[in-house]
PDB file of N, CA and C in Angstrom:
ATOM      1  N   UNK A   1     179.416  50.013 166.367  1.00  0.00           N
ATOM      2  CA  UNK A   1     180.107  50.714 165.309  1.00  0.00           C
ATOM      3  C   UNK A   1     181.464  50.083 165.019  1.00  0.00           C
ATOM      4  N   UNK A   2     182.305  49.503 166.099  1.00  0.00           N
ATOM      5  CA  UNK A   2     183.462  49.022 165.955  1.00  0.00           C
ATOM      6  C   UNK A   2     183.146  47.871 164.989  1.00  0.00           C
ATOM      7  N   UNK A   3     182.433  46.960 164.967  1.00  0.00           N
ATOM      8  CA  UNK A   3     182.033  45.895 164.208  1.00  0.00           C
ATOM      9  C   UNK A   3     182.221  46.251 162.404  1.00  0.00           C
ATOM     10  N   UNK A   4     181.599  47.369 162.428  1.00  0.00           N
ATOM     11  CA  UNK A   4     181.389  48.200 160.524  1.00  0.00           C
ATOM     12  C   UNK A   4     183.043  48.078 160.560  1.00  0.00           C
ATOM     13  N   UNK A   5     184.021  48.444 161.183  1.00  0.00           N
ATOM     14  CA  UNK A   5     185.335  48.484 160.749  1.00  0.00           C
ATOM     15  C   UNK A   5     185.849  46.808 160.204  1.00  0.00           C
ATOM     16  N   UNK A   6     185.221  45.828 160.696  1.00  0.00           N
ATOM     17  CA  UNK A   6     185.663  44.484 159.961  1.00  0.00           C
ATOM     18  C   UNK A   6     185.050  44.019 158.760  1.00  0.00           C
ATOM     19  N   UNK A   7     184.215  44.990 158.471  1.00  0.00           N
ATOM     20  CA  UNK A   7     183.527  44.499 157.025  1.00  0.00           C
ATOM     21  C   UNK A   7     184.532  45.032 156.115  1.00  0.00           C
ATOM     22  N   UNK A   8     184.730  44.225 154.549  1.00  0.00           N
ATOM     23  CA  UNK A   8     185.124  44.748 153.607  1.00  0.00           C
ATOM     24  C   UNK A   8     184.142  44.523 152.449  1.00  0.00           C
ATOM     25  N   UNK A   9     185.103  45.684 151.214  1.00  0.00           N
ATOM     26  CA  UNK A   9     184.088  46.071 150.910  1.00  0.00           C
ATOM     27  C   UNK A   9     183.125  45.065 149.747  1.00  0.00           C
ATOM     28  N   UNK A  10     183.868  43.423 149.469  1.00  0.00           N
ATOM     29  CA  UNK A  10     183.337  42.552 149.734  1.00  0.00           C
ATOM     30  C   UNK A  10     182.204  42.061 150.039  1.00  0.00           C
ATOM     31  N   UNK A  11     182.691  41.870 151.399  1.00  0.00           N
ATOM     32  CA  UNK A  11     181.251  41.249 152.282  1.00  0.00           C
ATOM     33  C   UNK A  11     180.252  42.575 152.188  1.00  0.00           C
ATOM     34  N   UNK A  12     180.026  43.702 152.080  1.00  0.00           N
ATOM     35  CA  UNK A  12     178.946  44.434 151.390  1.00  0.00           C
ATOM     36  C   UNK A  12     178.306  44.713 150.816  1.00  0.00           C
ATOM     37  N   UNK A  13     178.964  44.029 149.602  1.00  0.00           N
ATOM     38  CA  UNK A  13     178.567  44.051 148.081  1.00  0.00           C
ATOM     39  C   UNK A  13     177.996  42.726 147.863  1.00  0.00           C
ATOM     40  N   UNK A  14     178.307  41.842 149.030  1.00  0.00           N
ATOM     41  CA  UNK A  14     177.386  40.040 149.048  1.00  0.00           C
ATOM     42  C   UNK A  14     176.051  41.062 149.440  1.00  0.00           C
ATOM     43  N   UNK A  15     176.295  41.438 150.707  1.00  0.00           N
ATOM     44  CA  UNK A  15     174.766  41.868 151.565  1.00  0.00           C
ATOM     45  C   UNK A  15     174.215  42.668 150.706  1.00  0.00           C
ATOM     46  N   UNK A  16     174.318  43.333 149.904  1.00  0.00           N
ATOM     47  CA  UNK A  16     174.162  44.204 149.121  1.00  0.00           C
ATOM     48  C   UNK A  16     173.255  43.284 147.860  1.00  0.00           C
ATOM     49  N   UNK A  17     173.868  42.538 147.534  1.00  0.00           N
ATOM     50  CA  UNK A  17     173.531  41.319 146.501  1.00  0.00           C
ATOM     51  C   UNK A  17     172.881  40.622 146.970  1.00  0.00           C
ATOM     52  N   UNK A  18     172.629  39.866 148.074  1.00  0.00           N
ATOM     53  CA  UNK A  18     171.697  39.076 148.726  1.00  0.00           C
ATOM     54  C   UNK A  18     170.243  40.019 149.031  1.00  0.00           C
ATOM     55  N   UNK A  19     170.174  41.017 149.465  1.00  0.00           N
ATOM     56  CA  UNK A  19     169.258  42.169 150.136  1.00  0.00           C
ATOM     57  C   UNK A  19     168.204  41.909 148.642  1.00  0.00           C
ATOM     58  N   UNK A  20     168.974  42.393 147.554  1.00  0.00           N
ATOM     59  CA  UNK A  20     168.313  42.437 146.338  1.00  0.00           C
ATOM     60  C   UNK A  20     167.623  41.256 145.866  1.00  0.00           C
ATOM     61  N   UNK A  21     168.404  39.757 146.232  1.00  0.00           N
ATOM     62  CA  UNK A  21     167.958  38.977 145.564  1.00  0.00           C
ATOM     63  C   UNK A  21     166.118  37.967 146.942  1.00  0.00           C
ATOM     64  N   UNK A  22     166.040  38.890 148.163  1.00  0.00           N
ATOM     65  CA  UNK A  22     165.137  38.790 148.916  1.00  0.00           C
ATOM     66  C   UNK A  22     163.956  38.955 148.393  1.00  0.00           C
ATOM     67  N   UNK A  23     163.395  39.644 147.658  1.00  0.00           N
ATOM     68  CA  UNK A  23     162.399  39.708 146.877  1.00  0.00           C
ATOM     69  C   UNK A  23     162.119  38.546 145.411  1.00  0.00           C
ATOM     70  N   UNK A  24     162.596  38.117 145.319  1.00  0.00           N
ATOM     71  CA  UNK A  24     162.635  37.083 144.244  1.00  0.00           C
ATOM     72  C   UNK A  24     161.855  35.917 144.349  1.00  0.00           C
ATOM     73  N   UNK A  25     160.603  35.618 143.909  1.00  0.00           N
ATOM     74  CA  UNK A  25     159.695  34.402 144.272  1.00  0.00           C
ATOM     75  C   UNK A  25     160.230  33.089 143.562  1.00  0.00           C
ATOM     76  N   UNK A  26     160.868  32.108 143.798  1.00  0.00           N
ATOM     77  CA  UNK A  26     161.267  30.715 143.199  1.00  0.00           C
ATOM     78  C   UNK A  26     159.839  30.181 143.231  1.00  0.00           C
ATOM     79  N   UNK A  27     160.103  29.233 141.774  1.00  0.00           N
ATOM     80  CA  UNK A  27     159.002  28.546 141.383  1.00  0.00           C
ATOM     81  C   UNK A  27     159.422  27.647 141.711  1.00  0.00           C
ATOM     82  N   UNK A  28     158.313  26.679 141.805  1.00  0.00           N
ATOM     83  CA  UNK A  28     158.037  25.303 142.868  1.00  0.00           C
ATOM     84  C   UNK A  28     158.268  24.632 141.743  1.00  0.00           C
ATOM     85  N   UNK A  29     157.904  24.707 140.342  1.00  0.00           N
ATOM     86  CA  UNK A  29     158.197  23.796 139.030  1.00  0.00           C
ATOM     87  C   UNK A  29     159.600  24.033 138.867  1.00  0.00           C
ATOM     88  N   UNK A  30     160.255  24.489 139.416  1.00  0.00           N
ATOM     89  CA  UNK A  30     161.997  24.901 138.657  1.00  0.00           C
ATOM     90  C   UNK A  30     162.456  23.338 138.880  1.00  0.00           C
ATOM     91  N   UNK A  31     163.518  23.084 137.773  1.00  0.00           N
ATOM     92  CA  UNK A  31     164.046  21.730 138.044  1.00  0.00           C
ATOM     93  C   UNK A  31     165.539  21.434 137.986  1.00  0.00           C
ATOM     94  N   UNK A  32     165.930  20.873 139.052  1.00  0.00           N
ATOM     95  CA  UNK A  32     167.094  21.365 139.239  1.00  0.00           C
ATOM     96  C   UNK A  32     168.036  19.645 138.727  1.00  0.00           C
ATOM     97  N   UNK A  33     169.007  19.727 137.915  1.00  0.00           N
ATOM     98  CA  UNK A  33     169.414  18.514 138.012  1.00  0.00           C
ATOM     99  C   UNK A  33     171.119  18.559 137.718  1.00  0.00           C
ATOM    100  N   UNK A  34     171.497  17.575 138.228  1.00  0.00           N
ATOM    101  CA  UNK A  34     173.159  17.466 138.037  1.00  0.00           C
ATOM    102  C   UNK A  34     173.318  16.848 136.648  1.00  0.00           C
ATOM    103  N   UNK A  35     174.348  17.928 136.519  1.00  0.00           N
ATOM    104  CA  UNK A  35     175.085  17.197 135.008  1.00  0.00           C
ATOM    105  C   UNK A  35     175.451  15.916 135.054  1.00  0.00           C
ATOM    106  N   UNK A  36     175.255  15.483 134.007  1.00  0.00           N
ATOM    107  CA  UNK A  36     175.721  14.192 133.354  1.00  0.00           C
ATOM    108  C   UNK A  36     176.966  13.891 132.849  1.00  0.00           C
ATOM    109  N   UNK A  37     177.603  13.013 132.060  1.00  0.00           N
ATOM    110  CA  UNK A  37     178.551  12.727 130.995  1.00  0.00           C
ATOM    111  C   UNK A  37     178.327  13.325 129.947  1.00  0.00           C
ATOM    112  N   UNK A  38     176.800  12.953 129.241  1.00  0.00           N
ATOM    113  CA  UNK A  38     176.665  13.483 128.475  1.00  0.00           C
ATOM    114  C   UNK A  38     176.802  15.500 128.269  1.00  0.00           C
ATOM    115  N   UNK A  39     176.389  15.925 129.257  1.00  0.00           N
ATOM    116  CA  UNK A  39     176.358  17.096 129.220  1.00  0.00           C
ATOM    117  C   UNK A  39     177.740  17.587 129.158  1.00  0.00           C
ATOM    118  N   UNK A  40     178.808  16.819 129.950  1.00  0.00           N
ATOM    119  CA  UNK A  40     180.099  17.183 129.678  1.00  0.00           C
ATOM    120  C   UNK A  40     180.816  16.950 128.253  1.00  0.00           C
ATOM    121  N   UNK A  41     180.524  15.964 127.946  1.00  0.00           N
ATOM    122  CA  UNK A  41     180.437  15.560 126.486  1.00  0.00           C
ATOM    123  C   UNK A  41     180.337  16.873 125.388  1.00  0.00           C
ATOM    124  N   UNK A  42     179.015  17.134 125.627  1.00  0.00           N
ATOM    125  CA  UNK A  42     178.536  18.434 124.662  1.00  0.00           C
ATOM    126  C   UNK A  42     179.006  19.748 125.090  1.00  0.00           C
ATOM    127  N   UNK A  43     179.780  20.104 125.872  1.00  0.00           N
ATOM    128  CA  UNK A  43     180.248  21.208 126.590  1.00  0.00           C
ATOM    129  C   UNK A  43     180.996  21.196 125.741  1.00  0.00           C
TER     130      UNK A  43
END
């Protein structure tokens, strides 16, 4: 119980946010890529 006293209310609202995002199936096609010049360009 002493431990719950170092959480804020923060780090709760991550676990809180993470808990939720546990159910979420990622697709194996997702494609992930780093920006370019160009993309900074058009920004």
């Amino acid at each position: 119980m002493s431990d719950l006293d170092l959480l804020t209310i923060g780090m709760v609202l991550d676990i809180w946010t993470e808990k939720g995002n546990d159910d979420y199936k990622y697709g194996e096609k997702e494609v992930v890529r780093t920006a370019g010049q160009q993309d900074f360009d058009r920004f």
